[in-house]
Protein backbone atom coordinates (compact mmCIF):
# COMPACT_ATOMS: atom_id res chain seq x y z
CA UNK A 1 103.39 149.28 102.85
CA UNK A 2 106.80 150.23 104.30
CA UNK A 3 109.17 152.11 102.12
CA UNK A 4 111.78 149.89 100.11
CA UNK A 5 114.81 151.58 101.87
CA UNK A 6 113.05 150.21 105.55
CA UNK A 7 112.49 146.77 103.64
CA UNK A 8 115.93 146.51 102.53
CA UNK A 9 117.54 147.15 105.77
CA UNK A 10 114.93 145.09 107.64
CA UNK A 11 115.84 142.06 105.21
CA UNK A 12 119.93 143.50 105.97
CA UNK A 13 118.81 142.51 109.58
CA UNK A 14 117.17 139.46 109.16
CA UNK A 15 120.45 138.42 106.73
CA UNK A 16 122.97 138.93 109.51
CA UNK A 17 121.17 138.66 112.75
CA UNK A 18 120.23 135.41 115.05
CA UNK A 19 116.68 134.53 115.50
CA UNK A 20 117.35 135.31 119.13
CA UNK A 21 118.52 139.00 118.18
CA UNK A 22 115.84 139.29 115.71
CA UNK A 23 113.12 138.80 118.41
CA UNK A 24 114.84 141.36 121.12
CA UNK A 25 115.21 143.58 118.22
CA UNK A 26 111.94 143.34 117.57
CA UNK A 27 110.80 144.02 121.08
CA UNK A 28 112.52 146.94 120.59
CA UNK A 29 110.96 148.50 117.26
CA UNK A 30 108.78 151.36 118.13
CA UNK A 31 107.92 152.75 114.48
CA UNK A 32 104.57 151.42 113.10
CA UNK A 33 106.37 150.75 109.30
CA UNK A 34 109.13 149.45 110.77
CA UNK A 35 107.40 146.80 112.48
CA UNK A 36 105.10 146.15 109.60
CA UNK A 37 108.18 145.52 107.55
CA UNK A 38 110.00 143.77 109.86
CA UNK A 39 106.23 141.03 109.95
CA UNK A 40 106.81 140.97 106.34
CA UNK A 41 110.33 140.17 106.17
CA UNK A 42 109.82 137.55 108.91
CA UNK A 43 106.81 136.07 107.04
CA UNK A 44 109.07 135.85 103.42
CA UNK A 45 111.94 134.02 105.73
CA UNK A 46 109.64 131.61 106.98
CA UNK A 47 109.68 132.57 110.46
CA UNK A 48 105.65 132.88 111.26
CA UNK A 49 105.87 133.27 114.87
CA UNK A 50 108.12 136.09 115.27
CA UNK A 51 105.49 137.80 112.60
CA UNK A 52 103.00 137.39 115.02
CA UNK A 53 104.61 139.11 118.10
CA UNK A 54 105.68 141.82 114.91
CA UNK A 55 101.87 142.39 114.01
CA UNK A 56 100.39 141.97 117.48
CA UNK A 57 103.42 144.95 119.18
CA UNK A 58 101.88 146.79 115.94
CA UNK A 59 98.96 146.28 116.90
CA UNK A 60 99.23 147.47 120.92
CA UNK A 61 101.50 150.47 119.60
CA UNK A 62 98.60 151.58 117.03
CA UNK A 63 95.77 151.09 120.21
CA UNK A 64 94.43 148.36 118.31
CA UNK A 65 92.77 145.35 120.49
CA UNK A 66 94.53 142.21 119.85
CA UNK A 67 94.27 138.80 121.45
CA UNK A 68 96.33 135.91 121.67
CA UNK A 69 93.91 134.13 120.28
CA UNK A 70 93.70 136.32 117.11
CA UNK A 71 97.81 136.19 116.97
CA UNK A 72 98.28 132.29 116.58
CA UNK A 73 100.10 131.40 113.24
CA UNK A 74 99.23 129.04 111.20
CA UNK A 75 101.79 126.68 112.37
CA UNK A 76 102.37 125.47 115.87
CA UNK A 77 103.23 128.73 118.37
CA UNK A 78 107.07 128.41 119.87
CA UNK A 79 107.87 128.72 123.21
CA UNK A 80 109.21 132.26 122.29
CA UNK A 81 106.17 133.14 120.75
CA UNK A 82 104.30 132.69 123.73
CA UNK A 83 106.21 134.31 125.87
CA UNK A 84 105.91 137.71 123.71
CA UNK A 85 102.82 137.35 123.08
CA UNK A 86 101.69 136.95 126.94
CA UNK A 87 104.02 140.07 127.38
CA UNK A 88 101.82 142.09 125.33
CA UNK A 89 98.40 140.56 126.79
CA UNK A 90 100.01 141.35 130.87
């Protein structure tokens, strides 16, 4: 569980920032707890695919195998989401 000083500045991000900033900053996020954090935050503001492409860059930056099949949401994948996710895959 990330600390509650990364979770309150990841939720200062997600207050102030476009979805399109939120996903380049995400692309961008190279500490394991802040990406975990920044999947949870995304998950509590109802944005499921950008906490995908959050858990699956945790995922290739922790040398775990992940597949795009394992990463789908629950809800429909966005155009965005697919495009991180087969950025990750390639």
């Amino acid at each position: 569980m990330p600390s509650p000083k990364i979770m309150a500045h990841t939720r200062m991000r997600f207050n102030t920032m476009s979805a399109q900033k939120l996903w380049t900053r995400m692309g961008k996020v190279t500490n394991p707890e802040k990406l975990e954090a920044f999947s949870l935050v995304a998950d509590e503001n109802d944005m499921p695919d950008l906490a995908v492409a959050a858990n699956a860059r945790l995922a290739m930056l922790t040398g775990q195998k992940i597949t795009s099949h394992a990463a789908k949401p629950k809800t429909m994948r966005s155009v965005d989401t697919g495009r991180a996710l087969r950025r990750l895959d390639g």
